[in-house]
Protein backbone atom coordinates (compact mmCIF):
# COMPACT_ATOMS: atom_id res chain seq x y z
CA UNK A 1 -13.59 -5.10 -17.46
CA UNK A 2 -12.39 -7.46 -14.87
CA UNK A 3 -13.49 -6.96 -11.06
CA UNK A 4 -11.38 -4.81 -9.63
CA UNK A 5 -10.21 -7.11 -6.57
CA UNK A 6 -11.03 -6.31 -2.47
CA UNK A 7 -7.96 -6.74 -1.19
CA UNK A 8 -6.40 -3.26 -0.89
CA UNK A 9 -2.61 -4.96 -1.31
CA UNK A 10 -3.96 -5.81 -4.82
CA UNK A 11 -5.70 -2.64 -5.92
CA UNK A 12 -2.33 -0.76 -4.71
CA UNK A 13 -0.08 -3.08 -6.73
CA UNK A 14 -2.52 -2.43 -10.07
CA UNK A 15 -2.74 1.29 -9.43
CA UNK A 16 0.89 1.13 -9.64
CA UNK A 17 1.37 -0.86 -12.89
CA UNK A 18 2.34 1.05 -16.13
CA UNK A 19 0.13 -0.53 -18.72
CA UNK A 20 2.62 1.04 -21.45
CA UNK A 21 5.48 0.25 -20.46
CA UNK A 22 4.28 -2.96 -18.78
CA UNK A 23 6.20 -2.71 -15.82
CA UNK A 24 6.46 -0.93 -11.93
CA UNK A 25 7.65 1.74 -12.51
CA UNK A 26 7.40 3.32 -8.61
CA UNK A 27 10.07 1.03 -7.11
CA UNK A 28 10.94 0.70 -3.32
CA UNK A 29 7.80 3.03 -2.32
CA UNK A 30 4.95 0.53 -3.75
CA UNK A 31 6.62 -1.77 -1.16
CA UNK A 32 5.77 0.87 1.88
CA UNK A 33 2.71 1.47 0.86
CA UNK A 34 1.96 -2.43 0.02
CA UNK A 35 2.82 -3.04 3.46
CA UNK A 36 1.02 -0.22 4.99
CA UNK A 37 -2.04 -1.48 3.26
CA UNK A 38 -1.54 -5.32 4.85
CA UNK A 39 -1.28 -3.64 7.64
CA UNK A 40 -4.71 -1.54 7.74
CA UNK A 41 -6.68 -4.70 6.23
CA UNK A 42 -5.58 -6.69 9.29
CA UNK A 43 -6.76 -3.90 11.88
CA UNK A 44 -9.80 -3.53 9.77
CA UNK A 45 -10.77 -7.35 10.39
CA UNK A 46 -9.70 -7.41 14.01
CA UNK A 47 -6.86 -9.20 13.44
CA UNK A 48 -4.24 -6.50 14.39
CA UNK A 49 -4.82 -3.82 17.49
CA UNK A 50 -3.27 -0.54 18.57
CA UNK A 51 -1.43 -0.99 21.59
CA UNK A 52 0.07 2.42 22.79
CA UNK A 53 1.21 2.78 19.44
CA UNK A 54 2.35 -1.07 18.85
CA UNK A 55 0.51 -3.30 16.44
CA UNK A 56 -0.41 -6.56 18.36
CA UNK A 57 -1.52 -9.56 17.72
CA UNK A 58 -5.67 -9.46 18.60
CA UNK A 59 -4.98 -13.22 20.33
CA UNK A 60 -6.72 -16.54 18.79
CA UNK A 61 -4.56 -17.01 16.44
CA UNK A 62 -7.18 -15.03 13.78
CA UNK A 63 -6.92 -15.69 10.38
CA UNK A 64 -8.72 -14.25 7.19
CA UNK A 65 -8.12 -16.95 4.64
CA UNK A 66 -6.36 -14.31 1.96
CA UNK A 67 -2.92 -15.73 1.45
CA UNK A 68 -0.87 -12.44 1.85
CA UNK A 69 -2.73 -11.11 4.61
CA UNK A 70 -2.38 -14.23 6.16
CA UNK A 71 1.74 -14.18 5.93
CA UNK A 72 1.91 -10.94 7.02
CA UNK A 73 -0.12 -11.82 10.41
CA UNK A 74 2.50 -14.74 10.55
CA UNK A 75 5.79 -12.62 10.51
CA UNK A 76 3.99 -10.41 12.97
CA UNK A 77 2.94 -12.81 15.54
CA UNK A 78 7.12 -14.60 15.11
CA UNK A 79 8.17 -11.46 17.08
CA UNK A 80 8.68 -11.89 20.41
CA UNK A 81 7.44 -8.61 21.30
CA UNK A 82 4.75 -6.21 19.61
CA UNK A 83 6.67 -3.87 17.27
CA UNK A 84 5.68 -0.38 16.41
CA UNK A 85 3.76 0.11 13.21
CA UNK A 86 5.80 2.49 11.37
CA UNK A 87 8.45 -0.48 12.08
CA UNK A 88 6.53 -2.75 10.61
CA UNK A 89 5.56 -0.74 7.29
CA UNK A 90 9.20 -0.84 6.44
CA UNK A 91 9.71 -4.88 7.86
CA UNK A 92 9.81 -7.32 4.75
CA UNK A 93 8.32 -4.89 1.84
CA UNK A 94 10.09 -7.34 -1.13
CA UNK A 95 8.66 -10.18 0.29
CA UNK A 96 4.87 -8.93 0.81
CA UNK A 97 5.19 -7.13 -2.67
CA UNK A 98 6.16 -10.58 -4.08
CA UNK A 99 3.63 -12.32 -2.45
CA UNK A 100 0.85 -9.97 -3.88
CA UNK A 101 2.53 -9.88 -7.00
CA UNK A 102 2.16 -13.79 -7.23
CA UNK A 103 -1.40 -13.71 -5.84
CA UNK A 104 -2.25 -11.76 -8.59
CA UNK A 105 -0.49 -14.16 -10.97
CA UNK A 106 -2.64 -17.28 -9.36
CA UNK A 107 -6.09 -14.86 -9.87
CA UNK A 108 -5.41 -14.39 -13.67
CA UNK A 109 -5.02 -10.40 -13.31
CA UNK A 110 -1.24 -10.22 -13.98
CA UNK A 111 1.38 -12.32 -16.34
CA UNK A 112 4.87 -11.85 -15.22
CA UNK A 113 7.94 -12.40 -17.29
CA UNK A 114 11.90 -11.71 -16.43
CA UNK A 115 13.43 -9.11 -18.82
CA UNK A 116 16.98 -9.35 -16.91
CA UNK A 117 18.12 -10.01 -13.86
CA UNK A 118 16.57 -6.79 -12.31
CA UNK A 119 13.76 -6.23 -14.58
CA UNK A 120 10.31 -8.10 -15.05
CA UNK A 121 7.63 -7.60 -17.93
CA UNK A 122 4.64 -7.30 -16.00
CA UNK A 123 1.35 -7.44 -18.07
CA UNK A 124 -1.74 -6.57 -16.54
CA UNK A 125 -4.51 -8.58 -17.83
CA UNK A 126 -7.42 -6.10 -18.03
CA UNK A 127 -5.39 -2.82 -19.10
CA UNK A 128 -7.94 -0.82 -17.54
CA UNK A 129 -8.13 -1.66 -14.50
CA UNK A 130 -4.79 0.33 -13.04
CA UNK A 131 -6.76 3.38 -14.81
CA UNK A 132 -9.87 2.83 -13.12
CA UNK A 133 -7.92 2.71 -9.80
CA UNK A 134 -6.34 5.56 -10.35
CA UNK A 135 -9.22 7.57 -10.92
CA UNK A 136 -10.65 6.30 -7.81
CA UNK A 137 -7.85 7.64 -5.64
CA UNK A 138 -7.71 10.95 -7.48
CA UNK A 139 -11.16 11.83 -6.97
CA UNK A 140 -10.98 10.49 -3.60
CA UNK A 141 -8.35 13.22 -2.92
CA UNK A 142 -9.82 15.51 -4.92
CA UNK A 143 -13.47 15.09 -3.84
CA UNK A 144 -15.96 17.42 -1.82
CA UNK A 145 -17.24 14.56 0.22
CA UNK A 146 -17.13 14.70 4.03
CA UNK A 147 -13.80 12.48 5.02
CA UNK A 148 -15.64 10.99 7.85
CA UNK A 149 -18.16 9.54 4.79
CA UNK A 150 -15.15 8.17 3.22
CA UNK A 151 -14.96 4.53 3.34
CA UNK A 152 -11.64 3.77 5.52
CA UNK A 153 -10.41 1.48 2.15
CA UNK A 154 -11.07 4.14 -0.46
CA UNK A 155 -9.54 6.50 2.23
CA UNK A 156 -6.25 4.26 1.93
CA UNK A 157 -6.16 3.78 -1.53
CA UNK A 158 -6.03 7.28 -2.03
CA UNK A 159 -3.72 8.28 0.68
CA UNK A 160 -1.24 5.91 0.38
CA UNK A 161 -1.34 5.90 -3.34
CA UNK A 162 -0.51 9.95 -3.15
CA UNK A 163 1.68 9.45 -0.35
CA UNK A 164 3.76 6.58 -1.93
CA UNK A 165 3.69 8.72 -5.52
CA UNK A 166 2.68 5.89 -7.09
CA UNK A 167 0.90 7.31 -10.05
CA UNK A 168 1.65 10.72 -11.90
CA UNK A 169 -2.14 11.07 -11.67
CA UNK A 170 -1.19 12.28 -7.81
CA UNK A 171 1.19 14.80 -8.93
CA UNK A 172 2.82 16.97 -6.49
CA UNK A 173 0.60 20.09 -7.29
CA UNK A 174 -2.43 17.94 -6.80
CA UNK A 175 -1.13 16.60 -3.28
CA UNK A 176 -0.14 20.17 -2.34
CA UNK A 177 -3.81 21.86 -3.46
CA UNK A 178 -5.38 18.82 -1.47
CA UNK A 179 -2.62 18.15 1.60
CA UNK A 180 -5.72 19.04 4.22
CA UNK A 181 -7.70 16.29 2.68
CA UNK A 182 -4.80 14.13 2.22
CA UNK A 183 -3.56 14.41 5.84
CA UNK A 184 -7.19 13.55 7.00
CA UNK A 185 -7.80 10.29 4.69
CA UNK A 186 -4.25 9.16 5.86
CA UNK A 187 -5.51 9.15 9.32
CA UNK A 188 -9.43 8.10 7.96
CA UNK A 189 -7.16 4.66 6.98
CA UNK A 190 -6.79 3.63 10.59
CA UNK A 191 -3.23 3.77 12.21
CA UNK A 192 -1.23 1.75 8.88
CA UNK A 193 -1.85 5.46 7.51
CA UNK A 194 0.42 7.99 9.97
CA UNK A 195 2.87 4.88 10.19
CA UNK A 196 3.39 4.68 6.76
CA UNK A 197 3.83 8.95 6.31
CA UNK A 198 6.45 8.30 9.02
CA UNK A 199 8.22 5.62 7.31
CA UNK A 200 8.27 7.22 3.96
CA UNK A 201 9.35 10.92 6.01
CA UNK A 202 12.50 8.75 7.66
CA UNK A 203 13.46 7.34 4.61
CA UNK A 204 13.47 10.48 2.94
CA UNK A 205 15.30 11.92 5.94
CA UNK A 206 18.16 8.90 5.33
CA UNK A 207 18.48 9.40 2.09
CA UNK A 208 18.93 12.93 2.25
CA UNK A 209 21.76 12.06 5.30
CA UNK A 210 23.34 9.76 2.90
CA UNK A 211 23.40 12.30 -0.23
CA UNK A 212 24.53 15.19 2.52
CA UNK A 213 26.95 13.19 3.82
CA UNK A 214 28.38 12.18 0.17
């Protein structure tokens, strides 16, 4: 099996793949939860700080050398003022999903072909690797461990993952049994994981508006 990658983007964008069907199947969520997870990498390196609830810039014009990462720190600091993270979870999802989706191309994990103009074949490389992830983030939710034992990465994998719905593994009866757990490795992520809850609960919220209002 290939090594599963660091970079949480990555591991959320092959937890997300269908092997079968060779395709995402999870659509616009994988891009809040892709951003969410930029987001909680660049905290985690010191790159990002909490700011009365604002994500700013840590100063020195930090970089980490990973590409996406990287662009994501960029769009943040061509703001002229700090923006609040939930904001920023739903700021630019298609691009940084592209961007990890291409990164993955470059690394030799992913070969991506157009089916139509609103469809892509997306192979994963090492079919076992989305399956792997999974299990990680299901027995992360579903564990005994003490959360504050939980490594803040595996803590987002699993949260966001479940909170995204980005694998049938994380079905709703196994988010409901576990929605303690789940609400405490959301915050165990850093701040990335309430702002992303609150981004997904608004655009639930809008979409509900929209149908209501229809």
């Amino acid at each position: 099996m290939e090594q599963i990658p660091d970079s949480l983007p990555r591991r959320l964008f092959l937890l997300a793949c269908d092997v079968e069907k060779e395709r995402l199947k999870w659509g616009d969520e994988l891009g809040y939860a892709i951003r969410a997870a930029a987001l909680a990498e660049l905290e985690a390196r010191g790159c990002l700080k909490d700011d009365g609830g604002k994500a700013r810039p840590a100063g020195g014009g930090r970089r980490t050398g990973d590409p996406v990462l990287d662009g994501v720190m960029r769009g943040i600091e061509g703001h002229s003022r700090a923006r609040r993270w939930h904001t920023l979870v739903q700021k630019e999802r298609r691009d940084t999903c592209l961007a990890v989706e291409s990164d993955l191309v470059r690394a030799g994990l992913l070969a991506v072909a157009s089916r139509t103009l609103r469809r892509k074949e997306i192979t994963v490389r090492d079919k076992e690797l989305p399956g792997v992830l999974r299990a990680e983030a299901v027995a992360t939710l579903t564990g005994s461990d003490p959360v504050d034992r939980v490594e803040p990465s595996r803590a987002a994998l699993a949260s966001f993952a479940a909170l995204a719905r980005l694998c049938p593994e994380l079905s709703w009866g196994v988010r409901h049994r576990n929605r303690r757990r789940l609400k405490e490795l959301t915050a165990r992520a850093g701040v990335a994981g309430p702002a992303l809850k609150k981004a997904l609960d608004a655009r639930t919220a809008a979409a509900s508006g929209a149908s209501a209002g229809g």
